[in-house]
Structure formats: C-alpha cells, structure tokens
PDB file of N, CA and C in Angstrom:
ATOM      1  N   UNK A   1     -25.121 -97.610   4.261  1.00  0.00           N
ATOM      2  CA  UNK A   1     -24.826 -96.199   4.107  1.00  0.00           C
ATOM      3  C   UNK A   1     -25.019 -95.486   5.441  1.00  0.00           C
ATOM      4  N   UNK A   2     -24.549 -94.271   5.717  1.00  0.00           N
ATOM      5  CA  UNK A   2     -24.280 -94.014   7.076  1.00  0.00           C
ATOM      6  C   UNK A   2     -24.844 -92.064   6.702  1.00  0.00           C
ATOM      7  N   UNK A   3     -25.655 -91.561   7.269  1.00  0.00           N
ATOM      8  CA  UNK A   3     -26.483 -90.570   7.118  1.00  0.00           C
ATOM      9  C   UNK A   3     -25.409 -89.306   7.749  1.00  0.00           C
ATOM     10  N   UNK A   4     -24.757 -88.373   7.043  1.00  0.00           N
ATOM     11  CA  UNK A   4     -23.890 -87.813   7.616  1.00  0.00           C
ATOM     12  C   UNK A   4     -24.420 -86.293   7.277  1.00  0.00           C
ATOM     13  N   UNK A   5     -24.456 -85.252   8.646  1.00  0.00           N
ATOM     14  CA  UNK A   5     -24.756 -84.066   8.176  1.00  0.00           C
ATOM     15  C   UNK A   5     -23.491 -83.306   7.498  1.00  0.00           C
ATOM     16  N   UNK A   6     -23.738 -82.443   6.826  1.00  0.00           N
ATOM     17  CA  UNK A   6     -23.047 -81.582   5.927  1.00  0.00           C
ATOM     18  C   UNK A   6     -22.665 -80.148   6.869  1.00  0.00           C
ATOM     19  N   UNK A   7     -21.292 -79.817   7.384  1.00  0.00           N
ATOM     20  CA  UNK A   7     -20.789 -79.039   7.971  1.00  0.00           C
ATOM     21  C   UNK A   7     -19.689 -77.550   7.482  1.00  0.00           C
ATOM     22  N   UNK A   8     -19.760 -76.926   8.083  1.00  0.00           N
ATOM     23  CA  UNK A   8     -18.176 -75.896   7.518  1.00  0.00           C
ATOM     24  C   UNK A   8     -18.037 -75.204   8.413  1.00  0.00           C
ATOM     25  N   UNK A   9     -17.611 -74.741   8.174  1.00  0.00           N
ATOM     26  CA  UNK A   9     -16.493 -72.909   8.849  1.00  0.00           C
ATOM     27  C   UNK A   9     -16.533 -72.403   7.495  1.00  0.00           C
ATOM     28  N   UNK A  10     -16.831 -70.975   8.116  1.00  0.00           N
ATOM     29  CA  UNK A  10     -17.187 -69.835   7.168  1.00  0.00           C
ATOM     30  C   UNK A  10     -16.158 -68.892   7.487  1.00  0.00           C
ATOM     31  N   UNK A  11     -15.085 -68.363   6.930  1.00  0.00           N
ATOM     32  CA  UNK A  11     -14.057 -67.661   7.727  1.00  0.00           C
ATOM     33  C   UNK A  11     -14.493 -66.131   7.668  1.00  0.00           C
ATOM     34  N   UNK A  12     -14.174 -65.288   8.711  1.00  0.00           N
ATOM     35  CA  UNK A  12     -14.848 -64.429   8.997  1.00  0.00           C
ATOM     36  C   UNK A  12     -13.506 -63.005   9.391  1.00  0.00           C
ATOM     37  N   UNK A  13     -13.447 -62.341   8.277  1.00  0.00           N
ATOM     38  CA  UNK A  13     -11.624 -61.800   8.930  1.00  0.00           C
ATOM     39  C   UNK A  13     -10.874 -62.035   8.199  1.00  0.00           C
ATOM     40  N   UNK A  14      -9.560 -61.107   7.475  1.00  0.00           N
ATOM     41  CA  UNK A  14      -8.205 -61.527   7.528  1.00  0.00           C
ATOM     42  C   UNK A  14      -8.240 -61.699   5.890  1.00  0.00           C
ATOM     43  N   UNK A  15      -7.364 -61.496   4.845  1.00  0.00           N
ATOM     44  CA  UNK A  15      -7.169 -62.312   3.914  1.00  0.00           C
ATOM     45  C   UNK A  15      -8.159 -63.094   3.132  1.00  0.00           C
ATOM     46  N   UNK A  16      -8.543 -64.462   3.463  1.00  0.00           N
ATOM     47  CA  UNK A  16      -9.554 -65.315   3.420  1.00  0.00           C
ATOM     48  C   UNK A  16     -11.266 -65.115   3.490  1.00  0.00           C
ATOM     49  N   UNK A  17     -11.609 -63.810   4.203  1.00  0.00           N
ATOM     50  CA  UNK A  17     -12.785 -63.754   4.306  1.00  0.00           C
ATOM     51  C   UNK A  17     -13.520 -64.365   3.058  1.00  0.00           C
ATOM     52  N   UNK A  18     -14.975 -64.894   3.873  1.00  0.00           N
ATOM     53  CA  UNK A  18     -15.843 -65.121   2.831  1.00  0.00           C
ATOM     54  C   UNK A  18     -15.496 -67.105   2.461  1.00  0.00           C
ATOM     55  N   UNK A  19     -14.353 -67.497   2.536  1.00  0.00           N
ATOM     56  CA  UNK A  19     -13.969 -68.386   2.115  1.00  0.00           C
ATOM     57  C   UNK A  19     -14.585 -69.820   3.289  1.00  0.00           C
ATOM     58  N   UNK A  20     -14.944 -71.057   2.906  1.00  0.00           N
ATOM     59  CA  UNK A  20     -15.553 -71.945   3.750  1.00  0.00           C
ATOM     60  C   UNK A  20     -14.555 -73.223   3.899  1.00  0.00           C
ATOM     61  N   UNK A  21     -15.123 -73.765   5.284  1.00  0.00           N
ATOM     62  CA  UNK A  21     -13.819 -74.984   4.929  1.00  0.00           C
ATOM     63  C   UNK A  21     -14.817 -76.274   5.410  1.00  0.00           C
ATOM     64  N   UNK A  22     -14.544 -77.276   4.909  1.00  0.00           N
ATOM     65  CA  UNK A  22     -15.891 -78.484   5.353  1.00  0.00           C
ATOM     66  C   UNK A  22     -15.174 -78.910   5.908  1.00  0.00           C
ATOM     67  N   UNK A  23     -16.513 -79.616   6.702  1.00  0.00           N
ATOM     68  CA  UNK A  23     -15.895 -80.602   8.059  1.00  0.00           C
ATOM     69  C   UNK A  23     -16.832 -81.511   7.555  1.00  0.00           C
ATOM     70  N   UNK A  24     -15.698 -82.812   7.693  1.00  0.00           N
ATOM     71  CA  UNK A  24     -16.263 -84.144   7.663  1.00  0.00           C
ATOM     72  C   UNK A  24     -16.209 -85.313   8.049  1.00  0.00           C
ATOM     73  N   UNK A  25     -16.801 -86.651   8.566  1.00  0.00           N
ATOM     74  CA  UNK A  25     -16.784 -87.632   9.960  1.00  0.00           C
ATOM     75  C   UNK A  25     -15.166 -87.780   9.574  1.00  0.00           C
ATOM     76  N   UNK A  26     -15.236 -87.692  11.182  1.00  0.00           N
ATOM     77  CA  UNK A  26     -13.502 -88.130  11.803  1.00  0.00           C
ATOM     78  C   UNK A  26     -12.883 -86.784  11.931  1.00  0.00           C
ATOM     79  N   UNK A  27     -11.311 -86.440  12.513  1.00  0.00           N
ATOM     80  CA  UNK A  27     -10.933 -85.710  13.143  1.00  0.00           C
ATOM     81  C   UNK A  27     -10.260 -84.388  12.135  1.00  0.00           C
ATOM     82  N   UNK A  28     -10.712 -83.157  12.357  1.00  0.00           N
ATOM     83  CA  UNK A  28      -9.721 -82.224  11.607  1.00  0.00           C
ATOM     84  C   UNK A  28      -8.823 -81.538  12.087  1.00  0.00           C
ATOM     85  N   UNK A  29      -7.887 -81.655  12.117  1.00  0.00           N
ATOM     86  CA  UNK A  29      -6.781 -80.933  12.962  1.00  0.00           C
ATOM     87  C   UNK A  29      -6.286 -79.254  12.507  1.00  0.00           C
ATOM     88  N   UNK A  30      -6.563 -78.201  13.523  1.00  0.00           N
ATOM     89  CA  UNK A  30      -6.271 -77.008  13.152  1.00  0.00           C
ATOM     90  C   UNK A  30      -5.026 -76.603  13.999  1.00  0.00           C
ATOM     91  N   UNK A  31      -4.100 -75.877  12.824  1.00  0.00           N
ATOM     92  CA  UNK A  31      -2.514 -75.455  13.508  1.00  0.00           C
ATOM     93  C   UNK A  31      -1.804 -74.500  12.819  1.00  0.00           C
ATOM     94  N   UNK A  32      -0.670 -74.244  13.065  1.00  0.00           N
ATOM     95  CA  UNK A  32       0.491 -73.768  12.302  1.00  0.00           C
ATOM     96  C   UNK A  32       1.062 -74.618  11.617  1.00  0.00           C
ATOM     97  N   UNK A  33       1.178 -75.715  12.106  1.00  0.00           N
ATOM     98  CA  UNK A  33       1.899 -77.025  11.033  1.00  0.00           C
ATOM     99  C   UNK A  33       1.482 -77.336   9.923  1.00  0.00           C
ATOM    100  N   UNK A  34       2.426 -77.501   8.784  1.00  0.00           N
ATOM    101  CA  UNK A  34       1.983 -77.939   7.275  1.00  0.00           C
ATOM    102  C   UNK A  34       1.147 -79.510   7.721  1.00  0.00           C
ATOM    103  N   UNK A  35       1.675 -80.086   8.978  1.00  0.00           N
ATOM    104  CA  UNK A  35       0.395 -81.265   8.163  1.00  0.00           C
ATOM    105  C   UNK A  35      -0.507 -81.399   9.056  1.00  0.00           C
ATOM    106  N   UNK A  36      -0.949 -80.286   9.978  1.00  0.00           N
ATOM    107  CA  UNK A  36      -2.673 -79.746   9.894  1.00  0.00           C
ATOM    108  C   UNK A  36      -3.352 -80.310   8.974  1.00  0.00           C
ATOM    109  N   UNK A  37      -5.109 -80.247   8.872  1.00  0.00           N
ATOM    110  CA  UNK A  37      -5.295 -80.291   8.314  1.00  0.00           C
ATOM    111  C   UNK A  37      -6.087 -79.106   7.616  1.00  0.00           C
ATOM    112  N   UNK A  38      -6.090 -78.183   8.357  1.00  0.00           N
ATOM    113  CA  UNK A  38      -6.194 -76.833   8.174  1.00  0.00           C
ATOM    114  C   UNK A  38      -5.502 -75.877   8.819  1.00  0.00           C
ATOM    115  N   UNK A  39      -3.968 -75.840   8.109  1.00  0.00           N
ATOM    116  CA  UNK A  39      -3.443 -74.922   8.455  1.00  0.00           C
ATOM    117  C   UNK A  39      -3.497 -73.366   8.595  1.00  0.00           C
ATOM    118  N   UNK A  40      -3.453 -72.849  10.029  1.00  0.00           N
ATOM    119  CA  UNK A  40      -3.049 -71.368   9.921  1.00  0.00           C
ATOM    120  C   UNK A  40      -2.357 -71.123  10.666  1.00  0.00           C
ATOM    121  N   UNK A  41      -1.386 -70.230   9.507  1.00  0.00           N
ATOM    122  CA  UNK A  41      -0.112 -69.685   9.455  1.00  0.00           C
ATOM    123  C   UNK A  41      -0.156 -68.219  10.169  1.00  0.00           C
ATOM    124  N   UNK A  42      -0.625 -68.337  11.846  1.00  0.00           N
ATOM    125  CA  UNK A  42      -0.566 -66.783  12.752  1.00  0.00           C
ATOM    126  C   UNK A  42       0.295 -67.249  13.506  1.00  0.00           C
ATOM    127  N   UNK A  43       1.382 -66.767  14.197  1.00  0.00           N
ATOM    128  CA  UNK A  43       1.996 -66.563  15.172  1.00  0.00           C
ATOM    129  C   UNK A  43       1.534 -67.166  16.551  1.00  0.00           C
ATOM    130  N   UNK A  44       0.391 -66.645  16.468  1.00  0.00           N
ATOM    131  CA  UNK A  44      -0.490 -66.964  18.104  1.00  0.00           C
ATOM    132  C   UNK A  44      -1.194 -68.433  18.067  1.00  0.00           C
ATOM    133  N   UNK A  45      -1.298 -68.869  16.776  1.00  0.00           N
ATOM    134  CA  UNK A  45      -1.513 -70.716  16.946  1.00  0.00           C
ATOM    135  C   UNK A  45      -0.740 -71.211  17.151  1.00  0.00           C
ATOM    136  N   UNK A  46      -1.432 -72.402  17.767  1.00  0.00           N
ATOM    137  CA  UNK A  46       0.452 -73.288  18.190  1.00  0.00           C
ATOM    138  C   UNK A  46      -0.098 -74.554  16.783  1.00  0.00           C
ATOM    139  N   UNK A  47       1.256 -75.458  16.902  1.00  0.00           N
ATOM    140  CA  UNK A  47       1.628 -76.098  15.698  1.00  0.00           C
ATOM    141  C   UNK A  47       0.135 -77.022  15.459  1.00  0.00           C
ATOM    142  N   UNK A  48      -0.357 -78.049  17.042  1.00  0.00           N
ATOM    143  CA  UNK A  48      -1.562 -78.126  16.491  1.00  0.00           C
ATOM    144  C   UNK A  48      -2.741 -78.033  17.632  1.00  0.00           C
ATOM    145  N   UNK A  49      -2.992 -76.806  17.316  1.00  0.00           N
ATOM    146  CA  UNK A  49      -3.884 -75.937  18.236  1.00  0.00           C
ATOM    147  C   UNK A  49      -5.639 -76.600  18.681  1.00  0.00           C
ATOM    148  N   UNK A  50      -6.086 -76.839  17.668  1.00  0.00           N
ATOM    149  CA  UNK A  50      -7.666 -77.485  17.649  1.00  0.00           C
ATOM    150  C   UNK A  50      -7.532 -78.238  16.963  1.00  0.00           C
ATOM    151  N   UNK A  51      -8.910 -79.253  17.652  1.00  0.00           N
ATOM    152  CA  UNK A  51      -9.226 -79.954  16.501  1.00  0.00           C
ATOM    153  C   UNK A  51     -10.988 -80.617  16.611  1.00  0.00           C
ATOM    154  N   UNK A  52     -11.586 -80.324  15.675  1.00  0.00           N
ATOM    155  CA  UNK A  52     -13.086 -80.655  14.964  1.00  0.00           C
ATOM    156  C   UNK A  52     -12.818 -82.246  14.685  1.00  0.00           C
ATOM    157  N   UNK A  53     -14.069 -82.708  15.584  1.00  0.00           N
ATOM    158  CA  UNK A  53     -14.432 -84.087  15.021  1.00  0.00           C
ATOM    159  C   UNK A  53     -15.324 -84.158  15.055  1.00  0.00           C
ATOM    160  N   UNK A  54     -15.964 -84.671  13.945  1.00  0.00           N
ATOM    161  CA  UNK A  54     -17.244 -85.222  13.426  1.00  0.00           C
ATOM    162  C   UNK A  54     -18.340 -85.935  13.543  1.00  0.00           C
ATOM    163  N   UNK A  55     -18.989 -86.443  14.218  1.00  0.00           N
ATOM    164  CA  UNK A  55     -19.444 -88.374  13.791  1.00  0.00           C
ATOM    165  C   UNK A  55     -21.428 -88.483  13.823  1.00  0.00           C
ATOM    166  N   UNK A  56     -21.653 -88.964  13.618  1.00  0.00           N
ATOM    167  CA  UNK A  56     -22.891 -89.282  13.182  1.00  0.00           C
ATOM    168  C   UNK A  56     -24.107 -88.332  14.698  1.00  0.00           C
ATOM    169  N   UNK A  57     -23.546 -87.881  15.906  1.00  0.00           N
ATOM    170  CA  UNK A  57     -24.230 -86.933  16.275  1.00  0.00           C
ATOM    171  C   UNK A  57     -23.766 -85.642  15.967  1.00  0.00           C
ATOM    172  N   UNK A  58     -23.053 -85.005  15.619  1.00  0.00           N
ATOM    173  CA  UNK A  58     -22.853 -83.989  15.176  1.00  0.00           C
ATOM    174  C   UNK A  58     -20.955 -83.523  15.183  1.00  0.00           C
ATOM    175  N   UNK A  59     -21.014 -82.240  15.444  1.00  0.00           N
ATOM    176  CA  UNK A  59     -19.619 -81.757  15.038  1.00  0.00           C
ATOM    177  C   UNK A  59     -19.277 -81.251  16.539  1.00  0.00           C
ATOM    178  N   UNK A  60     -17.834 -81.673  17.264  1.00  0.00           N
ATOM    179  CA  UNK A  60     -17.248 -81.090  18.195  1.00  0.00           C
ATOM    180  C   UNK A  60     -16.120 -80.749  18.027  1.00  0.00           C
ATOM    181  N   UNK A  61     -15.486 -79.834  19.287  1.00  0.00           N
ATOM    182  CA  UNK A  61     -14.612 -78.636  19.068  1.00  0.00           C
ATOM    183  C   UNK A  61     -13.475 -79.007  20.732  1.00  0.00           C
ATOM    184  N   UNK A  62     -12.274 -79.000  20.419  1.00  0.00           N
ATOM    185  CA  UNK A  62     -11.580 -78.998  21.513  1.00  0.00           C
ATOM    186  C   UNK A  62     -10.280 -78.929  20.983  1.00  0.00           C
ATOM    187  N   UNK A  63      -9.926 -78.357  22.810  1.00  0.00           N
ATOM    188  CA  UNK A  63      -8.648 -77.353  22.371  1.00  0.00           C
ATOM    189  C   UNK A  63      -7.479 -78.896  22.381  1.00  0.00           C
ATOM    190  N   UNK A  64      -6.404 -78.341  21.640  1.00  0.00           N
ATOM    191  CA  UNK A  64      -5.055 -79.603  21.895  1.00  0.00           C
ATOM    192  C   UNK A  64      -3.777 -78.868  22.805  1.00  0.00           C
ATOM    193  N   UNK A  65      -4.478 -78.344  24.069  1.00  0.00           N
ATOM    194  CA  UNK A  65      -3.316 -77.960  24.550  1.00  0.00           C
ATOM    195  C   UNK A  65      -2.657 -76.651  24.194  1.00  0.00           C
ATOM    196  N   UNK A  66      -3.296 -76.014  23.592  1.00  0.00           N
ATOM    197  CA  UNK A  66      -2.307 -75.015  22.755  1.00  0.00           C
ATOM    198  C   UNK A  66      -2.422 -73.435  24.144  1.00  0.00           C
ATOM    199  N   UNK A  67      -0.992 -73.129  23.255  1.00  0.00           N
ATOM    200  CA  UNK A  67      -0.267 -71.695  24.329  1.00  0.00           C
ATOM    201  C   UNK A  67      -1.527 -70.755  24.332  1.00  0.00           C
ATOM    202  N   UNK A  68      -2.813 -70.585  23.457  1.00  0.00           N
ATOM    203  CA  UNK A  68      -3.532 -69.322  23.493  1.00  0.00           C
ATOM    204  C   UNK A  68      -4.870 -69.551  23.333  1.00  0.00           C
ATOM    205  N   UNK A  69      -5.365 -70.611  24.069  1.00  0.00           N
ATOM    206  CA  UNK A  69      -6.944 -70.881  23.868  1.00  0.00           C
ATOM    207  C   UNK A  69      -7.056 -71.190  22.512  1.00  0.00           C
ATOM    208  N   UNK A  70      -8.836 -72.069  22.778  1.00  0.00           N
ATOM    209  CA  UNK A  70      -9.350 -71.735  21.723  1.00  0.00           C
ATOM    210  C   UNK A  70     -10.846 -71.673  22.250  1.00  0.00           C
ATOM    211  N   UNK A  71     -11.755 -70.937  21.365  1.00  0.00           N
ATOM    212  CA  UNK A  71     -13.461 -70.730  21.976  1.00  0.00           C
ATOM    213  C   UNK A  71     -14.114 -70.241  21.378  1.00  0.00           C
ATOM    214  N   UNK A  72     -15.613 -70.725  21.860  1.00  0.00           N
ATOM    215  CA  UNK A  72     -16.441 -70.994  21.434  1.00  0.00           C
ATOM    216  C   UNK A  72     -17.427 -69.715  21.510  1.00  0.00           C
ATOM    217  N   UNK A  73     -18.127 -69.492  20.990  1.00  0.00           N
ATOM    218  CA  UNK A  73     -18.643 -67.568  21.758  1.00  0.00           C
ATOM    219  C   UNK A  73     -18.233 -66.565  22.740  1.00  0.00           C
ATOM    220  N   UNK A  74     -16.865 -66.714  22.448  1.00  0.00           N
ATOM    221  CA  UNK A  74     -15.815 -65.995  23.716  1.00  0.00           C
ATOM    222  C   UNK A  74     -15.470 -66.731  24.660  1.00  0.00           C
ATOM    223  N   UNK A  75     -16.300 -68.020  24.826  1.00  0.00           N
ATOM    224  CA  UNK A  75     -16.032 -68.594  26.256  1.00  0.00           C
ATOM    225  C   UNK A  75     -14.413 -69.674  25.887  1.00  0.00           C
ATOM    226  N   UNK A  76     -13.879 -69.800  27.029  1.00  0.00           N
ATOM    227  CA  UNK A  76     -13.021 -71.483  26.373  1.00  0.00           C
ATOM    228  C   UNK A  76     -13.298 -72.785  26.098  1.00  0.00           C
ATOM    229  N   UNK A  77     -12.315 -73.280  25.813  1.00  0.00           N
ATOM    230  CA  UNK A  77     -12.524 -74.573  25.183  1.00  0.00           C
ATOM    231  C   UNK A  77     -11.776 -75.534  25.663  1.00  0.00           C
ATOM    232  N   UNK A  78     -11.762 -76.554  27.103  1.00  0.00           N
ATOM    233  CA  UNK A  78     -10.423 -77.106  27.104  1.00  0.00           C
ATOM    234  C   UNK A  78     -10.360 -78.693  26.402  1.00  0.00           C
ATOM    235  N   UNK A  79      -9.797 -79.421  27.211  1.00  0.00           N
ATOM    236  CA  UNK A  79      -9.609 -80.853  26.070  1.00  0.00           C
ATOM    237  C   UNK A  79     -11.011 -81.468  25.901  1.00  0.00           C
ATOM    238  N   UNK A  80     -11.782 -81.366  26.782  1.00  0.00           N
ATOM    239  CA  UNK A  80     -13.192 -82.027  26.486  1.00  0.00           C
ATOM    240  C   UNK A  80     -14.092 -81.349  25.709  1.00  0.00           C
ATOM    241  N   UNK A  81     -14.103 -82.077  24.301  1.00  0.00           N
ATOM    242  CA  UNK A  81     -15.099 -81.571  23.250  1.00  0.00           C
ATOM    243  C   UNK A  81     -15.972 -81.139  23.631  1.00  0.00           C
ATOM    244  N   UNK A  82     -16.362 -79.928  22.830  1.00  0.00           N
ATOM    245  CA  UNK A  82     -17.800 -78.964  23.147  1.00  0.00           C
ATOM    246  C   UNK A  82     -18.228 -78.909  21.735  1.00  0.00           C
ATOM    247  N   UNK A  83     -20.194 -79.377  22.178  1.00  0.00           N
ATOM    248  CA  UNK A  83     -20.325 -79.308  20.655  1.00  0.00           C
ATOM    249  C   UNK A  83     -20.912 -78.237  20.058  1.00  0.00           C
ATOM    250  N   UNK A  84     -20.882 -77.847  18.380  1.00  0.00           N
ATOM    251  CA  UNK A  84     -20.899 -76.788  17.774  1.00  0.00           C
ATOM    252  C   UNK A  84     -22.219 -77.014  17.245  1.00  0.00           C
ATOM    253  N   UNK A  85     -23.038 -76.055  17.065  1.00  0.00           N
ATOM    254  CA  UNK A  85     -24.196 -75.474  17.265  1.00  0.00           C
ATOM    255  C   UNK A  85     -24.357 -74.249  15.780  1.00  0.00           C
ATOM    256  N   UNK A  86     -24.999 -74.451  14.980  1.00  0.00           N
ATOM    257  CA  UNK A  86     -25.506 -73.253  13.931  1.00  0.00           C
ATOM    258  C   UNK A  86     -24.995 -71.914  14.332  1.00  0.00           C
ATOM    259  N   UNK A  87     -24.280 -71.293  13.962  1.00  0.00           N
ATOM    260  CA  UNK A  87     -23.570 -69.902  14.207  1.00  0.00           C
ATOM    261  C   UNK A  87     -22.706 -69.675  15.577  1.00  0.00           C
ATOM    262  N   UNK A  88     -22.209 -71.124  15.633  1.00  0.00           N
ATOM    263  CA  UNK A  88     -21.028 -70.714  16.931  1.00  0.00           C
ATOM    264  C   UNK A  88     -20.073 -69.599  16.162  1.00  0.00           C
ATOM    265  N   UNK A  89     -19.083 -69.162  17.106  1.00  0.00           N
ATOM    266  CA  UNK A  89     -18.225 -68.579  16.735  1.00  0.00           C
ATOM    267  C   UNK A  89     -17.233 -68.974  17.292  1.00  0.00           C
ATOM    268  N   UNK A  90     -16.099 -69.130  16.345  1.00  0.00           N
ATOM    269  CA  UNK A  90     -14.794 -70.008  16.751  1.00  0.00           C
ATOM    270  C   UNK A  90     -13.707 -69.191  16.835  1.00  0.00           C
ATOM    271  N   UNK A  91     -13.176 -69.620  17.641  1.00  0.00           N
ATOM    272  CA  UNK A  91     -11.888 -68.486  17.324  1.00  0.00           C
ATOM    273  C   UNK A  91     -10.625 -69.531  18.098  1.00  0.00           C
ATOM    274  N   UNK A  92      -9.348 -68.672  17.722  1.00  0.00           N
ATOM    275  CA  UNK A  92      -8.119 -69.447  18.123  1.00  0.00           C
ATOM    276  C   UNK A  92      -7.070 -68.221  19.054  1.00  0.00           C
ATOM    277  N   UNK A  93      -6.899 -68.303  19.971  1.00  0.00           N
ATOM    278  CA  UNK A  93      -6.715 -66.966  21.066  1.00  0.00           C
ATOM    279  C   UNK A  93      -5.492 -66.114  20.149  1.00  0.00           C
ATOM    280  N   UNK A  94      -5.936 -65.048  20.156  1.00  0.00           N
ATOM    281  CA  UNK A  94      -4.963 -63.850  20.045  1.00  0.00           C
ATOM    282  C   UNK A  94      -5.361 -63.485  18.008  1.00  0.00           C
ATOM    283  N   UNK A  95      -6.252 -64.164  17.446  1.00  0.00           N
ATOM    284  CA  UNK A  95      -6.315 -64.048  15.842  1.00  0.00           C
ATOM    285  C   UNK A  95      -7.236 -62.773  16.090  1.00  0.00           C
ATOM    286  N   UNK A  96      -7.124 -62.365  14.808  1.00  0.00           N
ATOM    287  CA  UNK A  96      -8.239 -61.035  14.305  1.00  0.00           C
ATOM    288  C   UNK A  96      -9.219 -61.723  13.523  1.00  0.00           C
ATOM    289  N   UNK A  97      -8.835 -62.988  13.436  1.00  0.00           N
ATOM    290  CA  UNK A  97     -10.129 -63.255  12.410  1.00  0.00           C
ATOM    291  C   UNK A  97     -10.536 -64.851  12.974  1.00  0.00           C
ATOM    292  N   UNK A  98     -11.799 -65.119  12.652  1.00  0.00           N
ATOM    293  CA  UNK A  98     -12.584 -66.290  13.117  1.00  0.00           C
ATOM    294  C   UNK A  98     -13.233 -66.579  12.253  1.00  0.00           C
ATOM    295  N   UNK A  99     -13.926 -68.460  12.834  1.00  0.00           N
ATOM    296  CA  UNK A  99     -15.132 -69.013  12.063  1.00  0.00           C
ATOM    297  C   UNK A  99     -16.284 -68.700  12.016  1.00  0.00           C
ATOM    298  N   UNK A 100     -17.159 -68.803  11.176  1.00  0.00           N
ATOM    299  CA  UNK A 100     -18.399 -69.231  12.347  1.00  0.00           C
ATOM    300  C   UNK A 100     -18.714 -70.630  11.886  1.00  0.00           C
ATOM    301  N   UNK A 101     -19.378 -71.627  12.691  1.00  0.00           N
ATOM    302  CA  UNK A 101     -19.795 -73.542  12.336  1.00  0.00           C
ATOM    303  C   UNK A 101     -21.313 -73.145  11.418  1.00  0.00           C
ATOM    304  N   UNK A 102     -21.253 -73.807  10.677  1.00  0.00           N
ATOM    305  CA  UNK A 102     -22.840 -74.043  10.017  1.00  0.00           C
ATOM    306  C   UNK A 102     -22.825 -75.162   9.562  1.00  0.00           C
ATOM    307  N   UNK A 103     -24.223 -75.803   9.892  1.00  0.00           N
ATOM    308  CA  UNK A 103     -24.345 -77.227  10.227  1.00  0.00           C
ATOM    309  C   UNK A 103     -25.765 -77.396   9.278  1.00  0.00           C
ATOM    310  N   UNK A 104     -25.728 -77.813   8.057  1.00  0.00           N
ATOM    311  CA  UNK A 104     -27.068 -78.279   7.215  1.00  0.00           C
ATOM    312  C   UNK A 104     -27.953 -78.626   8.057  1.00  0.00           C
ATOM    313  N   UNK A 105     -29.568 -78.758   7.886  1.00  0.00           N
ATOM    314  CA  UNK A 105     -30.341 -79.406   8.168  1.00  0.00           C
ATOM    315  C   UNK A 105     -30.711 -80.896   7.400  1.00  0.00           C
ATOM    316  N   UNK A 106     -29.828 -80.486   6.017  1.00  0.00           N
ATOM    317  CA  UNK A 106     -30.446 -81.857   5.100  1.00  0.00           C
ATOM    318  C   UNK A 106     -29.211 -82.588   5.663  1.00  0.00           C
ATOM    319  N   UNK A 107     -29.340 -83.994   4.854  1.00  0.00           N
ATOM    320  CA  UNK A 107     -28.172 -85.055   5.549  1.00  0.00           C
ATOM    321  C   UNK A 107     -27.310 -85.465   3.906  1.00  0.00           C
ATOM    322  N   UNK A 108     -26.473 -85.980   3.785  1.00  0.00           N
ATOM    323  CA  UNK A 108     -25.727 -87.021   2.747  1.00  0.00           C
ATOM    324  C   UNK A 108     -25.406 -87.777   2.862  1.00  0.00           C
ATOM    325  N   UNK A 109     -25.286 -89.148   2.055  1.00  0.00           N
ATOM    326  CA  UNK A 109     -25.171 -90.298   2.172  1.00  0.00           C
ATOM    327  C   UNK A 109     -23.615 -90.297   1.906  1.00  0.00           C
ATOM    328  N   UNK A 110     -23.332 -90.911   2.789  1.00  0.00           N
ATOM    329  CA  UNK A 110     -21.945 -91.158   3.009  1.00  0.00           C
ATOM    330  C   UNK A 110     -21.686 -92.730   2.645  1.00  0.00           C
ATOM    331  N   UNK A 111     -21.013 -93.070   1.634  1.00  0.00           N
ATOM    332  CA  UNK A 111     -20.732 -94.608   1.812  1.00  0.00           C
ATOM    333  C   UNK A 111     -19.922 -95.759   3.034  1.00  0.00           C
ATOM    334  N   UNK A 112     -20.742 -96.875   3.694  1.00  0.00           N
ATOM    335  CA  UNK A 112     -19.971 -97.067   4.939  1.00  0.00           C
ATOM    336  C   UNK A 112     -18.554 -98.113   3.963  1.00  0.00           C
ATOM    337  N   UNK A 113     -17.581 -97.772   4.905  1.00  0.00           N
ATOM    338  CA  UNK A 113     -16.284 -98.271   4.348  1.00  0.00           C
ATOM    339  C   UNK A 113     -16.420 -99.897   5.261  1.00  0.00           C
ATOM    340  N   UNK A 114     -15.821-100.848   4.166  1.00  0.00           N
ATOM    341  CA  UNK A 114     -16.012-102.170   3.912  1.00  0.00           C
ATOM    342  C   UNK A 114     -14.601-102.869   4.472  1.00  0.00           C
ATOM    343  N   UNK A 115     -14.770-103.492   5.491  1.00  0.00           N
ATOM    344  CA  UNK A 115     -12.906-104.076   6.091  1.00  0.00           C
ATOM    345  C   UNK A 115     -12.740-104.318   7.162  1.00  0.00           C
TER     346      UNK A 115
END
C-alpha cells in the first residue's frame, strides 16, 4: 500500500464558488479542452494550460506553455514544477476567479497497482 496525502482546490470566484476539485497521484491536466482533466471554459486559458502532479512527496504545479501564465501567490509559474503548499493561491492569467491548494495532514491508503 502506498501512503498518499489527500489534496484539492477550493474554487474561489465565478459561478462555481465554494465548489472543490481533488487532486490525486499522477498528472491533472487544467485547460479549455474537453479532455482536460479539469476543464475551464475562459477565453484567457489556453486548451491545456496547467497541470498538477501528485506523487508520494507532495502536490506540484506547472505551467504547459500557455498564452497567459499561470501562478502561484501572484508570482509565475514556468515549466519547472513548483510545489504547492496549504493555502497557495492559484490562478490561470487573465481569470477573475482562482484556487486555493489544501493539502490534509492525515494520509490514505492508496492501493499499490499490481503489473
């Protein structure tokens, strides 16, 4: 079994407020594109803008190239993962609305895959 902390985005803004999205080991892709894996549908994201990966030290954040930033307490974000920290604030350049990361202290047992 493989000890995995328990992660999200808390959306903060827009429509959605209030609403959370989990992050979990391996890569989440954030965009405009339907096969994101968390799509958002703004103008100012590109198709696949960020992306959150996971793994047994914690949760990181990096940009994919995209036309309008993405960052981390105002600062940027470029291709080399930066990691996320209890009340970062995320954002995707030019949105009115953002994350913030919250990262459990307890852990879950994750089953290790067999193959």
């Amino acid at each position: 079994m493989n000890l995995m902390p328990r992660a999200m985005l808390l959306v903060r803004g827009g429509q959605t407020e209030g609403e959370s999205i989990p992050l979990n080991e391996g890569m989440t892709i954030i965009g405009r594109s339907s096969v994101s894996d968390m799509v958002v549908d703004q103008p100012s994201v590109s198709r696949q803008h960020a992306a959150v990966r996971g793994d047994s030290q914690g949760f990181w954040l990096m940009d994919l190239g995209s036309r309008n930033g993405t960052f981390i307490n105002g600062n940027p974000v470029g291709s080399d993962p930066q990691r996320l920290t209890n009340w970062d604030k995320v954002e995707l350049g030019g949105m009115s609305m953002h994350w913030i990361f919250m990262e459990s202290q307890d852990t879950i047992e994750v089953p290790r895959q067999v193959g």
